[in-house]
PDB file of N, CA and C in Angstrom:
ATOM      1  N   UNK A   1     -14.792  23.380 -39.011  1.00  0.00           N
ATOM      2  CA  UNK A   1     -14.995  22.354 -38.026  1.00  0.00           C
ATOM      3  C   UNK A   1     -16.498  22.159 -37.849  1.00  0.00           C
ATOM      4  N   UNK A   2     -16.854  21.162 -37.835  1.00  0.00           N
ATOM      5  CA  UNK A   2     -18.556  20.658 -37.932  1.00  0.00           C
ATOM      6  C   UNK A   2     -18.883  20.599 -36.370  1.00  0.00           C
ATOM      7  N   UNK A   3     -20.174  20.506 -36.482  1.00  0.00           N
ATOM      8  CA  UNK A   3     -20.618  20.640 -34.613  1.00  0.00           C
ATOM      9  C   UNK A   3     -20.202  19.709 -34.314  1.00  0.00           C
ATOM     10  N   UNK A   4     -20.384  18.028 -34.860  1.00  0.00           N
ATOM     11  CA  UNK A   4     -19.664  16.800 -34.633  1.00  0.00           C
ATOM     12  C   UNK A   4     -18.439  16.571 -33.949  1.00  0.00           C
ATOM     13  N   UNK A   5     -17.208  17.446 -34.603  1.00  0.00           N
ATOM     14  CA  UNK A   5     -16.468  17.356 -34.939  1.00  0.00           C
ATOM     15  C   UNK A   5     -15.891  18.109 -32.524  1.00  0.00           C
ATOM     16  N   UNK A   6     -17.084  19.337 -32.904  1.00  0.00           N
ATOM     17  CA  UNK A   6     -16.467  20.012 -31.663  1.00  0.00           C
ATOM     18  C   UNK A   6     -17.039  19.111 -30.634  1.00  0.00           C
ATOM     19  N   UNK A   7     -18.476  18.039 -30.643  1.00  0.00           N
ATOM     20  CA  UNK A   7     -18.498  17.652 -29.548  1.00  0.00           C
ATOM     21  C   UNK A   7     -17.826  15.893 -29.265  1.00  0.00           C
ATOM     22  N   UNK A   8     -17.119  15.920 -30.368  1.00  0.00           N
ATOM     23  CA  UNK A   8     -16.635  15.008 -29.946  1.00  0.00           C
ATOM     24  C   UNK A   8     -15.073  15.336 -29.223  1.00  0.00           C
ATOM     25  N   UNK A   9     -14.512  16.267 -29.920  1.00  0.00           N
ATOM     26  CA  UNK A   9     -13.103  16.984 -28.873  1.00  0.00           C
ATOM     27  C   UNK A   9     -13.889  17.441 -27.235  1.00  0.00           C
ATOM     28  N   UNK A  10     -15.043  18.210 -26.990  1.00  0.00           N
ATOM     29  CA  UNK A  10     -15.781  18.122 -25.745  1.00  0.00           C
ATOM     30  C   UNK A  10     -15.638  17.154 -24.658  1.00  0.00           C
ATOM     31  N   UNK A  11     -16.497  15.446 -25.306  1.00  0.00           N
ATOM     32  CA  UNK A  11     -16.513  14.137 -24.906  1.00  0.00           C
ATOM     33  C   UNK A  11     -14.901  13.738 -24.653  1.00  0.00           C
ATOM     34  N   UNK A  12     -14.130  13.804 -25.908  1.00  0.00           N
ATOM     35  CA  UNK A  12     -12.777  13.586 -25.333  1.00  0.00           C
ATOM     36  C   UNK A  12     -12.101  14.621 -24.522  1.00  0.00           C
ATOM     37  N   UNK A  13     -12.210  15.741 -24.045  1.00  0.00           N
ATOM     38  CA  UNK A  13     -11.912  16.642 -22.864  1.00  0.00           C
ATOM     39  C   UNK A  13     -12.395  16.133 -21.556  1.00  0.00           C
ATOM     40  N   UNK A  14     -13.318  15.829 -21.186  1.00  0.00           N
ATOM     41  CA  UNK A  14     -14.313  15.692 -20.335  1.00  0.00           C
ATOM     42  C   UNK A  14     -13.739  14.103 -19.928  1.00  0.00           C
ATOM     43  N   UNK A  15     -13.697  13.125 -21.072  1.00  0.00           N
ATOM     44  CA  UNK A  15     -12.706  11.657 -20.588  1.00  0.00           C
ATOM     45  C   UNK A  15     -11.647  12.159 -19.789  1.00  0.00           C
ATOM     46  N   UNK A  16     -10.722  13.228 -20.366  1.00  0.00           N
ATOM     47  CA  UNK A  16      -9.312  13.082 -19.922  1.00  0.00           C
ATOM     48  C   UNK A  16      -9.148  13.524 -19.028  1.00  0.00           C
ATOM     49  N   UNK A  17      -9.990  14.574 -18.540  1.00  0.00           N
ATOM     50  CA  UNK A  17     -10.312  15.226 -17.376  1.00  0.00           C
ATOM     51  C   UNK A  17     -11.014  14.494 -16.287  1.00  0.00           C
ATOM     52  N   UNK A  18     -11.850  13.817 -16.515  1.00  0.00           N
ATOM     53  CA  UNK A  18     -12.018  12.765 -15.520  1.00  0.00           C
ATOM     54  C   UNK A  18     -11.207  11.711 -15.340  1.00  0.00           C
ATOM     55  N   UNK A  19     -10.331  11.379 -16.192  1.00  0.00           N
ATOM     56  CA  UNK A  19      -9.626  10.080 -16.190  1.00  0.00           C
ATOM     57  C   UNK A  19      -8.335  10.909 -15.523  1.00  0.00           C
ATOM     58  N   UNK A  20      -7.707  12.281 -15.400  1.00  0.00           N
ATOM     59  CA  UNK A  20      -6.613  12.917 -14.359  1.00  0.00           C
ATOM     60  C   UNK A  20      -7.277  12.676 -13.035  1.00  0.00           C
ATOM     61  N   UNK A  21      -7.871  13.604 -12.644  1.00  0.00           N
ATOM     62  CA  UNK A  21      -8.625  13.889 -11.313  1.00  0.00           C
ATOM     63  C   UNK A  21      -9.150  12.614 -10.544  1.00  0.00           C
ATOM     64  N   UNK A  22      -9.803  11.336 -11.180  1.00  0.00           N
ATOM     65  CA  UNK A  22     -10.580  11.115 -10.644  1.00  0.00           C
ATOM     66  C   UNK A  22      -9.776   9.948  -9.787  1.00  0.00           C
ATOM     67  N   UNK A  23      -8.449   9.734 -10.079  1.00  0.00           N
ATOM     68  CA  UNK A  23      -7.482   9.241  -8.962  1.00  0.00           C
ATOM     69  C   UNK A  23      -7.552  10.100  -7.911  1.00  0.00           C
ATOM     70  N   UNK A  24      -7.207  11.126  -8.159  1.00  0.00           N
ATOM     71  CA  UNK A  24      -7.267  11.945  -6.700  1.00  0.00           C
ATOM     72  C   UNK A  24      -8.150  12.290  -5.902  1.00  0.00           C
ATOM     73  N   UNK A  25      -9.955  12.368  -6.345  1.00  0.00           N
ATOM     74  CA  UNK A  25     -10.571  12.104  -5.582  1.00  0.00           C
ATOM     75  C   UNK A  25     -11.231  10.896  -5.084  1.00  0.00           C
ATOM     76  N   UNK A  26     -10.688  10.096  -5.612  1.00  0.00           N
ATOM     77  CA  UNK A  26     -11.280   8.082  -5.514  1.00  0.00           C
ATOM     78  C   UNK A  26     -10.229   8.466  -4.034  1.00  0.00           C
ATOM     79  N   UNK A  27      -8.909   8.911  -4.085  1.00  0.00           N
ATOM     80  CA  UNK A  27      -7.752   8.768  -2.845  1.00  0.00           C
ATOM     81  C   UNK A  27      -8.929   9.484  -1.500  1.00  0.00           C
ATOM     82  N   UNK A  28      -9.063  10.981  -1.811  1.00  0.00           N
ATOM     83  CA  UNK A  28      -9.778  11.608  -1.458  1.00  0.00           C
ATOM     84  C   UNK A  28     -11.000  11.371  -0.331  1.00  0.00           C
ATOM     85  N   UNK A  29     -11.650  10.220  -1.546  1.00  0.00           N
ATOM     86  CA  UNK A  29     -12.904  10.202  -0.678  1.00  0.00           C
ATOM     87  C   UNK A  29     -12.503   8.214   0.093  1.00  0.00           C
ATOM     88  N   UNK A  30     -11.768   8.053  -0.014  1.00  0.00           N
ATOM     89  CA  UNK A  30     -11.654   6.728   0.535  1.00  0.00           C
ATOM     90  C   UNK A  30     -11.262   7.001   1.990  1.00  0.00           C
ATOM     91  N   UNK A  31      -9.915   7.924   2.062  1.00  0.00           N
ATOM     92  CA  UNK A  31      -9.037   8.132   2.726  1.00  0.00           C
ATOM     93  C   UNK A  31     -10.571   9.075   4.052  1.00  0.00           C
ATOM     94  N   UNK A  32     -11.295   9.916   3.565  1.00  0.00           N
ATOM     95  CA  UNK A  32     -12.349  11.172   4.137  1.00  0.00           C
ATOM     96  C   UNK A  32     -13.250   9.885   4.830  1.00  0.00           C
ATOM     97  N   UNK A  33     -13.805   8.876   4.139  1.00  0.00           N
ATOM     98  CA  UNK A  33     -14.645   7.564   4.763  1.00  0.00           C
ATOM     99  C   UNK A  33     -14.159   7.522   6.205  1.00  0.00           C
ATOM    100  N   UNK A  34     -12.455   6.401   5.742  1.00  0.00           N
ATOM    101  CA  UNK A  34     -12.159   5.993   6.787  1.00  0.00           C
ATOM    102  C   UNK A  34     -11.593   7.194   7.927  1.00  0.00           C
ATOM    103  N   UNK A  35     -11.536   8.164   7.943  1.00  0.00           N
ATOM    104  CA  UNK A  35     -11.423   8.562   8.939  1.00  0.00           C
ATOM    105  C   UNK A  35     -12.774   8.962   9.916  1.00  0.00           C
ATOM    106  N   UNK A  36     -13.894   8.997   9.076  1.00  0.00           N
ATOM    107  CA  UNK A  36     -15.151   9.411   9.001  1.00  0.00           C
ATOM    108  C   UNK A  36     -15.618   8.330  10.447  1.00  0.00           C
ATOM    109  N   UNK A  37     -15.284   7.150   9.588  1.00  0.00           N
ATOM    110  CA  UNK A  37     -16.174   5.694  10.718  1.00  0.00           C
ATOM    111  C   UNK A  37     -14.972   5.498  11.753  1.00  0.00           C
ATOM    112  N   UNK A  38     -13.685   5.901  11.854  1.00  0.00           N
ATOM    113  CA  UNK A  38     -13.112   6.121  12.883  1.00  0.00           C
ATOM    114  C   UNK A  38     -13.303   7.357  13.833  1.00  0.00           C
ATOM    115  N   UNK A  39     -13.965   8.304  13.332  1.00  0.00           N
ATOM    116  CA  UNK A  39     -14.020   9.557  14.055  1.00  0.00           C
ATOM    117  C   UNK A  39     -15.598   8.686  15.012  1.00  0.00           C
ATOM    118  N   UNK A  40     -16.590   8.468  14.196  1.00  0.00           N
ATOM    119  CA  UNK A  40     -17.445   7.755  14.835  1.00  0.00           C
ATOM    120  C   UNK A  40     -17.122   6.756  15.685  1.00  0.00           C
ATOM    121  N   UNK A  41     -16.494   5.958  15.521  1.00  0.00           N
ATOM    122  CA  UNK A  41     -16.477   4.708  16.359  1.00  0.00           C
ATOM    123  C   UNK A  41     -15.919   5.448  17.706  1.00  0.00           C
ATOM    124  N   UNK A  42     -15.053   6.274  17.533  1.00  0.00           N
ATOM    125  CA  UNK A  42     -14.176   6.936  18.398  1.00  0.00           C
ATOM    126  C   UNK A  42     -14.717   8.299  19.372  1.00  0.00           C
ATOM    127  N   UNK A  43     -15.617   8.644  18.745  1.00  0.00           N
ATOM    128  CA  UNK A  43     -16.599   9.934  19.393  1.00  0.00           C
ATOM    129  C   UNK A  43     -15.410  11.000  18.745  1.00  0.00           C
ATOM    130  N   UNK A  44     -14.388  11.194  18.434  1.00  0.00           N
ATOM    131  CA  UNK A  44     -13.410  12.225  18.360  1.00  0.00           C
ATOM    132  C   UNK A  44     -13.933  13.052  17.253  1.00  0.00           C
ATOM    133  N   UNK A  45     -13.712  14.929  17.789  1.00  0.00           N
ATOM    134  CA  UNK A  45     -14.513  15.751  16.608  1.00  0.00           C
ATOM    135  C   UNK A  45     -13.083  16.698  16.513  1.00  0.00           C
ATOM    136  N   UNK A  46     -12.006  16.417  15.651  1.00  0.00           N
ATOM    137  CA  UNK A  46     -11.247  16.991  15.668  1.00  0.00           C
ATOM    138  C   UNK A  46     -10.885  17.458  14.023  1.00  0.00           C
ATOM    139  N   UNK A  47     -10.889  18.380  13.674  1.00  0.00           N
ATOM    140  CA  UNK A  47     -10.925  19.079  11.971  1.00  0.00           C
ATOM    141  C   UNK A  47      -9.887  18.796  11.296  1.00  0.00           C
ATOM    142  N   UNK A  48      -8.577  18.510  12.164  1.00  0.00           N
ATOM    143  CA  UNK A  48      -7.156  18.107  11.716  1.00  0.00           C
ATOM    144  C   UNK A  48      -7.266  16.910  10.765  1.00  0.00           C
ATOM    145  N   UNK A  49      -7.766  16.010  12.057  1.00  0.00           N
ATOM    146  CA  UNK A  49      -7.704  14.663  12.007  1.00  0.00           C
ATOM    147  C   UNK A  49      -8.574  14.486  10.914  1.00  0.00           C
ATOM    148  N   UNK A  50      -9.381  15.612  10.463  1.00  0.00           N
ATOM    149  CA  UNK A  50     -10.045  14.508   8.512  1.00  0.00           C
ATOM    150  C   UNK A  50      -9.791  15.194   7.451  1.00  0.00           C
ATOM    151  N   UNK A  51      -8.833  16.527   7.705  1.00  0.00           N
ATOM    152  CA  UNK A  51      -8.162  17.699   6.790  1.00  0.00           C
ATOM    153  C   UNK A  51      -6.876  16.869   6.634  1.00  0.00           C
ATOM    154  N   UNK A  52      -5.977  16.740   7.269  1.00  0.00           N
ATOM    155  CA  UNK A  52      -4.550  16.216   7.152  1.00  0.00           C
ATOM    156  C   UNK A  52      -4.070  15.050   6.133  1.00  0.00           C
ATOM    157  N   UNK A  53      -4.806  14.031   6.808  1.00  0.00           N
ATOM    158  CA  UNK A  53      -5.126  13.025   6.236  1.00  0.00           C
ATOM    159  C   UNK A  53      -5.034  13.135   4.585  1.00  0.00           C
ATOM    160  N   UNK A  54      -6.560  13.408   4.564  1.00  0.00           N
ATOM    161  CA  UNK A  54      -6.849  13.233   3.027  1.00  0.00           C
ATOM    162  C   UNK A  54      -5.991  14.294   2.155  1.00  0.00           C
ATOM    163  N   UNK A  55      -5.855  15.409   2.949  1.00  0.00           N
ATOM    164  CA  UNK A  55      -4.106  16.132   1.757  1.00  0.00           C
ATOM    165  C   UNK A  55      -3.236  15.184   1.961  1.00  0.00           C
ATOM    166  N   UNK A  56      -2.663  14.650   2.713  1.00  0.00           N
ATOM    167  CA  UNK A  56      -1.645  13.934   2.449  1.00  0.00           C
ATOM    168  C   UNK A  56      -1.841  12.349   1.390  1.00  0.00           C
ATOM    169  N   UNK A  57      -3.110  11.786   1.582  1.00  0.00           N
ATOM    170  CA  UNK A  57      -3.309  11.120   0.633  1.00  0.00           C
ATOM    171  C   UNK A  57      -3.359  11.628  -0.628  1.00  0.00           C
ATOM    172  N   UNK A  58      -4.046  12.812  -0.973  1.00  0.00           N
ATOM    173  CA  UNK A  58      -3.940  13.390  -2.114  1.00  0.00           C
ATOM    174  C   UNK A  58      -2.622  13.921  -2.531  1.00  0.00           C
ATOM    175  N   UNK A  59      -1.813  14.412  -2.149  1.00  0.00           N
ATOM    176  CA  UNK A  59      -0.624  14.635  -2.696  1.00  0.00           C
ATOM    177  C   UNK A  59       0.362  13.616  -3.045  1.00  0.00           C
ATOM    178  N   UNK A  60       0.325  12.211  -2.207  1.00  0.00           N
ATOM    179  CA  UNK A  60       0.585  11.340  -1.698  1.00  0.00           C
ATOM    180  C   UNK A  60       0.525  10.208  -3.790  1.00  0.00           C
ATOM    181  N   UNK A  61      -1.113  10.572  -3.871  1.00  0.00           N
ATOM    182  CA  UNK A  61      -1.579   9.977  -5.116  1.00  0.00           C
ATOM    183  C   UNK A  61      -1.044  10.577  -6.611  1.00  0.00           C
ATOM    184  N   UNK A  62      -0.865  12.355  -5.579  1.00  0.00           N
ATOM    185  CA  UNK A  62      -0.598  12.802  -7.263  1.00  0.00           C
ATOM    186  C   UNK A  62       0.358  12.854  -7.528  1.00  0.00           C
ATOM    187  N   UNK A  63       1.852  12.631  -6.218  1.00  0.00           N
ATOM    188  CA  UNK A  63       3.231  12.631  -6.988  1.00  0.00           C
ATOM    189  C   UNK A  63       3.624  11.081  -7.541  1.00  0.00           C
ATOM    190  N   UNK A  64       2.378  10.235  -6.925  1.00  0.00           N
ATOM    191  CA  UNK A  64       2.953   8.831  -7.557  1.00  0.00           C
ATOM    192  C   UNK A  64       2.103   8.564  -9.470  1.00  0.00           C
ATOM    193  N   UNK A  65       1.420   9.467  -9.658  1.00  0.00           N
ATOM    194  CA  UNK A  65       0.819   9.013 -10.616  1.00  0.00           C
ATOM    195  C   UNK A  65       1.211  10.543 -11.455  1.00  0.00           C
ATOM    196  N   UNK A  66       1.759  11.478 -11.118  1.00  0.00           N
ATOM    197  CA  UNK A  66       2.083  12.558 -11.814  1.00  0.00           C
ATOM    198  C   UNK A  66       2.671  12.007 -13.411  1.00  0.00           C
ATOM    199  N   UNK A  67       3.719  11.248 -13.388  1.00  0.00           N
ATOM    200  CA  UNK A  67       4.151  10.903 -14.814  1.00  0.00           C
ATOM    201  C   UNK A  67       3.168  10.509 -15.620  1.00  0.00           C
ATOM    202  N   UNK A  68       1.718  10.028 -15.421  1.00  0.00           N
ATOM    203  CA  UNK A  68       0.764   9.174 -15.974  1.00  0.00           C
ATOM    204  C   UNK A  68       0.067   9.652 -16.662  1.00  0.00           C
ATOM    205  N   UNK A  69      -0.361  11.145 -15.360  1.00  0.00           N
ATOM    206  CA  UNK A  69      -0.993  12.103 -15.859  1.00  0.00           C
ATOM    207  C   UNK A  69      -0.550  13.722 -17.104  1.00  0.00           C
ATOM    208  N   UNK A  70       0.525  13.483 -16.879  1.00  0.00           N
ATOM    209  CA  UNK A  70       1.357  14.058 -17.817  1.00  0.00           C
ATOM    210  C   UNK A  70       1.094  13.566 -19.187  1.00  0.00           C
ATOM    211  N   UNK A  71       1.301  12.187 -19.069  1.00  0.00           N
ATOM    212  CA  UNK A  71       1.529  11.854 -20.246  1.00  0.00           C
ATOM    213  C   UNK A  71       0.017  11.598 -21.139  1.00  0.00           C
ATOM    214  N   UNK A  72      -1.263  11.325 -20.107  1.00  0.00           N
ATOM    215  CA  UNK A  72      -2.186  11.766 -21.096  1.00  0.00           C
ATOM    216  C   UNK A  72      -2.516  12.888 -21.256  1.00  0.00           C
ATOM    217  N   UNK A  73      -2.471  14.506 -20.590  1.00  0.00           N
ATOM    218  CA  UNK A  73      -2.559  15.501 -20.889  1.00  0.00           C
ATOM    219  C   UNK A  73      -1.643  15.596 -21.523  1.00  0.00           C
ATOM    220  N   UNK A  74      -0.820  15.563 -22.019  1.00  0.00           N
ATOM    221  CA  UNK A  74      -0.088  15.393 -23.182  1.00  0.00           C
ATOM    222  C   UNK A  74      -0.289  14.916 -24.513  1.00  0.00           C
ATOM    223  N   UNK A  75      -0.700  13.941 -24.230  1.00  0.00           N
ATOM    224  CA  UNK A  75      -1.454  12.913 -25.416  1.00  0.00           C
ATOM    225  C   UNK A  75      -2.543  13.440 -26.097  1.00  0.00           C
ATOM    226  N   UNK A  76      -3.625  13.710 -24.811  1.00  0.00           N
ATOM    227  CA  UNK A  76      -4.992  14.765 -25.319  1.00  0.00           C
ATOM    228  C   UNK A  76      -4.322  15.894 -26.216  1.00  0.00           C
ATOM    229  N   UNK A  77      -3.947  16.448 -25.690  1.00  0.00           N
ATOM    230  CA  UNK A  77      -3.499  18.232 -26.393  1.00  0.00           C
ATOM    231  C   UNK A  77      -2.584  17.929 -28.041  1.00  0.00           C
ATOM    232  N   UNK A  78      -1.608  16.874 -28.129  1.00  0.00           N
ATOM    233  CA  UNK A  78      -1.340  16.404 -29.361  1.00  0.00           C
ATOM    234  C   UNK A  78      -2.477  16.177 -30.150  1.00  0.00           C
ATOM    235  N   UNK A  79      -3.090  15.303 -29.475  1.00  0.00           N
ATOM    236  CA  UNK A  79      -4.645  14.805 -30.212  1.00  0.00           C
ATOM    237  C   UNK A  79      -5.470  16.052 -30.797  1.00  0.00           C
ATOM    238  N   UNK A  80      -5.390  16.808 -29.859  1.00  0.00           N
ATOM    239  CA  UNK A  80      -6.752  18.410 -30.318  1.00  0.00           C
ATOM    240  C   UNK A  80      -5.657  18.995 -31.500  1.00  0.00           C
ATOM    241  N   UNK A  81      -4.374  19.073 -31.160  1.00  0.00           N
ATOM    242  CA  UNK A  81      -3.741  20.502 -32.516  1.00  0.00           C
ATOM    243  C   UNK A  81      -3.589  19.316 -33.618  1.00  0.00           C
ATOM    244  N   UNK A  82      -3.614  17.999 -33.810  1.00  0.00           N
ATOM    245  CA  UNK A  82      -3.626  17.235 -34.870  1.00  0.00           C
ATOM    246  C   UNK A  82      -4.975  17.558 -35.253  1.00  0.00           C
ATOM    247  N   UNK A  83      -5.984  17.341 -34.894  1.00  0.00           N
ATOM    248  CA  UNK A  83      -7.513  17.539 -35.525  1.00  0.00           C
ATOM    249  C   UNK A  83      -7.538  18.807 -35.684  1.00  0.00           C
ATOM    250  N   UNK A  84      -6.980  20.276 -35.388  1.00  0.00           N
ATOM    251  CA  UNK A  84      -7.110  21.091 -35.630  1.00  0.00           C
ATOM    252  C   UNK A  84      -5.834  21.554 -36.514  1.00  0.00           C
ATOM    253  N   UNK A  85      -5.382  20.804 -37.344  1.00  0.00           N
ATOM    254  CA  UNK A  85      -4.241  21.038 -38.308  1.00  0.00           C
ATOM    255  C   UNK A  85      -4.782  20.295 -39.832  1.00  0.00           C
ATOM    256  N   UNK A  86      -5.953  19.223 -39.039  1.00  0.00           N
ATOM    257  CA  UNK A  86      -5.949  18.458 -39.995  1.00  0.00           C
ATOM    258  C   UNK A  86      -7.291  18.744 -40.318  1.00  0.00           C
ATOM    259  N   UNK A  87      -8.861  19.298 -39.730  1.00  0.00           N
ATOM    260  CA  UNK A  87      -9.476  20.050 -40.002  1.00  0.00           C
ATOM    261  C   UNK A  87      -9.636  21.504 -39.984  1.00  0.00           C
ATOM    262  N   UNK A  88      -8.519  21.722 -40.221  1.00  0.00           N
ATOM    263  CA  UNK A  88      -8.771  23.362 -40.455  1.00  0.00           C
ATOM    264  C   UNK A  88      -9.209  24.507 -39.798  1.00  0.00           C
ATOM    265  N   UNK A  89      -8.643  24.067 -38.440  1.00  0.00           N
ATOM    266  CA  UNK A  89      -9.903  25.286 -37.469  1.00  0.00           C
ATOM    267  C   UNK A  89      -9.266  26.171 -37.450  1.00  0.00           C
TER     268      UNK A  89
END
């Protein structure tokens, strides 16, 4: 396997891995905002009220997009043992 060869499986790790996750923290940090400029507008300093929330958005994101993400971690990992069947590692 050529150095090429490993940083381009790297670059494509690093896509697929950002392209899982980064639904869940786009949910994450949208959901953390708005409670943020409501906690402000509101004076309220309560830990629940910006913990709760954003788990429930996040879980919220990952059982609706779970099949999606499956299926490109899936896709990736076919992809790596094909290049590594087909170059020889």
């Amino acid at each position: 396997m050529t150095q090429q060869m490993v940083l381009f499986m790297a670059r494509r790790m690093l896509i697929t891995g950002l392209m899982v996750v980064g639904p869940l923290l786009l949910a994450g940090l949208v959901v953390g905002l708005t409670v943020a400029v409501f906690q402000a507008v509101t004076s309220i300093r309560e830990m629940t009220l910006t913990m709760i929330p954003k788990i429930l958005a996040v879980v919220g994101v990952l059982l609706w997009l779970l099949p999606w993400m499956l299926k490109v971690v899936v896709s990736y990992t076919t992809n790596v043992l094909q290049w590594m069947r087909f170059y020889g590692a």
